[in-house]
Structure formats: C-alpha cells, structure tokens
N, C-alpha and C. Protein backbone atom coordinates (compact mmCIF):
# COMPACT_ATOMS: atom_id res chain seq x y z
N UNK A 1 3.29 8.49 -1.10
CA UNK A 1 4.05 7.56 -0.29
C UNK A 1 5.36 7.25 -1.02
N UNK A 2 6.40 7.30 0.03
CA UNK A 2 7.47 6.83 -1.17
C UNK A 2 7.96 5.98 -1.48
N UNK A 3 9.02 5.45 -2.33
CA UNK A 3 9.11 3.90 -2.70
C UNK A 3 9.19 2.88 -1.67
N UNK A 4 10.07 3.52 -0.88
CA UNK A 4 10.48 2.25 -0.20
C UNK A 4 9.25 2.07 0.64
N UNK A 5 8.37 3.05 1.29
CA UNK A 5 7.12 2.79 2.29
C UNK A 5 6.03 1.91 1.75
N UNK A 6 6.52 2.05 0.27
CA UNK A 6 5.49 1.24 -0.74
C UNK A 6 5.95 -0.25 -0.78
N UNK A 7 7.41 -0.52 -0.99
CA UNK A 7 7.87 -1.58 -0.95
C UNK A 7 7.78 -2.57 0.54
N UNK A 8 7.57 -1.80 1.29
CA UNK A 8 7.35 -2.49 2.79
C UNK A 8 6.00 -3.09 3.10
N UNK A 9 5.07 -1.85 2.76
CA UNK A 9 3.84 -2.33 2.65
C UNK A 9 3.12 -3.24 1.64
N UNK A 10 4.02 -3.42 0.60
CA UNK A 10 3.58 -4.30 -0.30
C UNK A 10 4.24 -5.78 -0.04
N UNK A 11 5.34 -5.73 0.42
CA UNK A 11 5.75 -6.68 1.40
C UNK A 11 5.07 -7.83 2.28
N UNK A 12 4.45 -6.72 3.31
CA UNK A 12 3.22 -7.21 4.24
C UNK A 12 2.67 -7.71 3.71
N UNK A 13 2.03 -6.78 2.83
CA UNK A 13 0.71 -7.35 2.04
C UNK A 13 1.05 -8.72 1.39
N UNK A 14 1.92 -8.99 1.10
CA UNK A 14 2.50 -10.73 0.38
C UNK A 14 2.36 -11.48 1.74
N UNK A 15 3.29 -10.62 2.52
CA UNK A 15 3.14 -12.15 3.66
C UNK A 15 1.55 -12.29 4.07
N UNK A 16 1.28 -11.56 4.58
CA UNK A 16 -0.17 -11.36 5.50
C UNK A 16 -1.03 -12.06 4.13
N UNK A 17 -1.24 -12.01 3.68
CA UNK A 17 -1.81 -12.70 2.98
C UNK A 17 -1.33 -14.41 1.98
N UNK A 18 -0.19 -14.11 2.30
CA UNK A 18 0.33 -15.82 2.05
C UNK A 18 -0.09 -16.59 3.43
N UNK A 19 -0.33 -15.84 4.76
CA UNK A 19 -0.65 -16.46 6.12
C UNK A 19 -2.09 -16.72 5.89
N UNK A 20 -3.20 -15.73 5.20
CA UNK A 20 -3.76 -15.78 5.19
C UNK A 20 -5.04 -17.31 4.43
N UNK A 21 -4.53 -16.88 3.22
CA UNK A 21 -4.58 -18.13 2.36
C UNK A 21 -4.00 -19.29 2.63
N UNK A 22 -2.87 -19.54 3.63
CA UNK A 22 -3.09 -20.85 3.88
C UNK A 22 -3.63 -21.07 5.73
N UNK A 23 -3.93 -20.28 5.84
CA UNK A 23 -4.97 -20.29 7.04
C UNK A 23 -6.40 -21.36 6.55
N UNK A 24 -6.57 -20.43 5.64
CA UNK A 24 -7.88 -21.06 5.09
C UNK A 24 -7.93 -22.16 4.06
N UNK A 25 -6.66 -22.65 3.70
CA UNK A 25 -6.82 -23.46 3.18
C UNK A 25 -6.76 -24.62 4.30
N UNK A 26 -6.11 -24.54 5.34
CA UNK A 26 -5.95 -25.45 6.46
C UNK A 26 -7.23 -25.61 7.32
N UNK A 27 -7.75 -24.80 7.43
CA UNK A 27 -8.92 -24.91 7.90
C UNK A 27 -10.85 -25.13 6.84
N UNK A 28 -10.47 -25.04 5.88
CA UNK A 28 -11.16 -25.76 4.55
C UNK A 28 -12.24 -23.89 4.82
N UNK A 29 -11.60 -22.60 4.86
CA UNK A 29 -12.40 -21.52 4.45
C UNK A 29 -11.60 -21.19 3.55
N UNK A 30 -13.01 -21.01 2.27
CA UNK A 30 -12.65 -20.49 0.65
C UNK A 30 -12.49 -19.21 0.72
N UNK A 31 -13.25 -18.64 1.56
CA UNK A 31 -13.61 -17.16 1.33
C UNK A 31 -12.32 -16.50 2.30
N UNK A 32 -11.37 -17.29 3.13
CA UNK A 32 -9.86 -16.42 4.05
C UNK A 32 -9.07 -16.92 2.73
N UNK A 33 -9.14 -17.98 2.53
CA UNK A 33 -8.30 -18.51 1.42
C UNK A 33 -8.47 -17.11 0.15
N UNK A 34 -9.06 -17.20 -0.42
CA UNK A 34 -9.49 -16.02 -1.43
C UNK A 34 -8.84 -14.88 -1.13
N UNK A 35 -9.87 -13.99 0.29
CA UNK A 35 -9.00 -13.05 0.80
C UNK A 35 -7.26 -13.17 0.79
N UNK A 36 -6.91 -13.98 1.30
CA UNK A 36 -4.95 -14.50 1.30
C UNK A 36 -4.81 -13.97 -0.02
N UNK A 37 -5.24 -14.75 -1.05
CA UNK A 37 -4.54 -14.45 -2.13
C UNK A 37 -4.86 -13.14 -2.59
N UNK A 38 -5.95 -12.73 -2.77
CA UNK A 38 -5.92 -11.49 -3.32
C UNK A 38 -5.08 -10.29 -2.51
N UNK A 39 -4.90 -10.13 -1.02
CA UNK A 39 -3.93 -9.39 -0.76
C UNK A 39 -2.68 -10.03 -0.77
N UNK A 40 -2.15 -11.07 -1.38
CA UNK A 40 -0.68 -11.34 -1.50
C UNK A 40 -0.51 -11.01 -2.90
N UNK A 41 -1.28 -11.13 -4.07
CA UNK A 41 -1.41 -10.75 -5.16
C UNK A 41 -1.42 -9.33 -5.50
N UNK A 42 -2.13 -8.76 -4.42
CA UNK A 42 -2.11 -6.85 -4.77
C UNK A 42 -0.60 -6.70 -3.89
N UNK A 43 0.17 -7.28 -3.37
CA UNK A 43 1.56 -6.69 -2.73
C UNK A 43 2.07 -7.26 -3.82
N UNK A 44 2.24 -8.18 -4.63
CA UNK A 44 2.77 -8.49 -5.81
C UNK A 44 2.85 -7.08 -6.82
N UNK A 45 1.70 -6.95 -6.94
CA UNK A 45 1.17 -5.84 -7.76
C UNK A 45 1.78 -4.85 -7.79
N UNK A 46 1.89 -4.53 -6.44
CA UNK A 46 2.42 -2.66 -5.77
C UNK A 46 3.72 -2.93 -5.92
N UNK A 47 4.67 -3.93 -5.51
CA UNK A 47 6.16 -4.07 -5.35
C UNK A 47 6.65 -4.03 -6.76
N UNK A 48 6.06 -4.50 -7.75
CA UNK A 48 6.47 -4.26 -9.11
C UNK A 48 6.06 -2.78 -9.76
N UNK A 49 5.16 -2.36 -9.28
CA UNK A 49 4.80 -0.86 -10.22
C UNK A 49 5.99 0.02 -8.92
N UNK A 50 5.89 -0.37 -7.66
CA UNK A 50 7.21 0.54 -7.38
C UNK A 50 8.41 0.77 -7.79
N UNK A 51 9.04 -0.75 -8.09
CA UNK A 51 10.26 -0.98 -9.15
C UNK A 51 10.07 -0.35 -10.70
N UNK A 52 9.15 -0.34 -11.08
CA UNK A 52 8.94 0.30 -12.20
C UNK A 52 9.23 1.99 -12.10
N UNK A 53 8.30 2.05 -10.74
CA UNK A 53 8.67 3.30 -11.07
C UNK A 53 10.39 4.22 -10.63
N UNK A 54 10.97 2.84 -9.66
CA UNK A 54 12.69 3.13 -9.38
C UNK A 54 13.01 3.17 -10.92
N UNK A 55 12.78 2.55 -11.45
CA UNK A 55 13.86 1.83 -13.12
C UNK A 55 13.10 3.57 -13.57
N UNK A 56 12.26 3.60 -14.29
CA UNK A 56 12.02 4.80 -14.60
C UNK A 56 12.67 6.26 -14.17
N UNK A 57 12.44 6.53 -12.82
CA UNK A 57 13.73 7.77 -12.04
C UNK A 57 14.99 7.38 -12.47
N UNK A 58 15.36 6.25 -12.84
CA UNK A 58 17.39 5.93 -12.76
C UNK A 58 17.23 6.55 -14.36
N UNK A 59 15.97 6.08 -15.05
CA UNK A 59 16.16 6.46 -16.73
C UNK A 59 16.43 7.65 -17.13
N UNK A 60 15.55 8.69 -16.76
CA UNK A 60 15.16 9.92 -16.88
C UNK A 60 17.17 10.44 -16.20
N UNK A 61 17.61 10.06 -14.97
CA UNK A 61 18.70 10.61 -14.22
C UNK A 61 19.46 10.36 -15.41
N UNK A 62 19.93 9.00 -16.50
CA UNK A 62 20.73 8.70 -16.85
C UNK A 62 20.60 9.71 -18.50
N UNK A 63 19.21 10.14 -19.28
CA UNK A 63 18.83 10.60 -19.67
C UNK A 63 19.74 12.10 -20.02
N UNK A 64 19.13 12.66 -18.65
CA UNK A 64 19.46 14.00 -18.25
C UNK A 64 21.44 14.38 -18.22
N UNK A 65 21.66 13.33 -17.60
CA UNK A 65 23.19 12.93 -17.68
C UNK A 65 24.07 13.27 -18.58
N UNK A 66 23.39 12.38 -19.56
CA UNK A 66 23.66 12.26 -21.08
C UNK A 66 23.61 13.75 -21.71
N UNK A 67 22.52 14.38 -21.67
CA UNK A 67 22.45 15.21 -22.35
C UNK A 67 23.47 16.36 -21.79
N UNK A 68 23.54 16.41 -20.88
CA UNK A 68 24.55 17.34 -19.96
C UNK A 68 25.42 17.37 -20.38
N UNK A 69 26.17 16.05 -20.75
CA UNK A 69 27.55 15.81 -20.74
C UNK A 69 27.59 16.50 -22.20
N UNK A 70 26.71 15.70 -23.13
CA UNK A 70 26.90 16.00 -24.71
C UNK A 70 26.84 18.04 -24.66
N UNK A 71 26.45 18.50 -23.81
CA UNK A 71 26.39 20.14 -24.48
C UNK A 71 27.35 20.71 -24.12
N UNK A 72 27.99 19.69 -22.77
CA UNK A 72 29.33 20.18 -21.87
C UNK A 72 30.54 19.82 -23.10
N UNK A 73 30.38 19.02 -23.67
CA UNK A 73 30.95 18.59 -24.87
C UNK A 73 31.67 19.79 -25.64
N UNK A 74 30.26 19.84 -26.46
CA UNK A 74 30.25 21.10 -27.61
C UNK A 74 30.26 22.74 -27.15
N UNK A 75 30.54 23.18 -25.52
CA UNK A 75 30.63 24.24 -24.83
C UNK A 75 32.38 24.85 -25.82
C-alpha cells in the first residue's frame, strides 16, 4: 500500500475511533470506549511509521545525491 493510502487510512482510523470512544464514553460502554481508542491509537501508530518511512526515502535520495555529485566532482 502506498504512503499516502496508508496515511488516509490511518487517518480514519484516528477519527473513527476518536467517534468511537467517545460514543462509549457517552453512553457509559467500556468495551466501544476501549475499541475507540485502540483504533485511534493504531492510526496514530500507522501515520507515524508512514512518515518514517517518507523521512527515510528523502534520506537514502539525499544520500545517493551526495555521492553522485562527489564522483561527478573527481570525474
């Protein structure tokens, strides 16, 4: 899946589950409440290891860059 499909769905997953958890907190269920958080917590989850893995691709690009330039250098 790719980043951004990840970032959308992890998205959801925050809201739908911030609706969720206070569904149940409004209505005094522990167990929707629970559910809420744990899927607003796993879109937490996913939206940061996606960014991780953007920051990582820009590293490796800037990396590769570098080295390019330095042999274009000494050519």
């Amino acid at each position: 899946m790719s980043n951004t499909k990840v970032k959308i769905e992890s998205t959801k997953d925050k809201l739908v589950g911030g609706v969720k958890e206070t569904v149940g907190k409004v209505t005094n269920n522990d167990e929707l409440e629970l559910k809420g958080k744990i899927q607003s917590k796993k879109g937490e989850l996913e939206k940061r290891t996606a960014e991780i893995g953007d920051n990582a691709d820009k590293l490796k690009e800037n990396v590769a860059g570098n080295i390019n330039d330095t042999i274009d250098k000494h050519k």
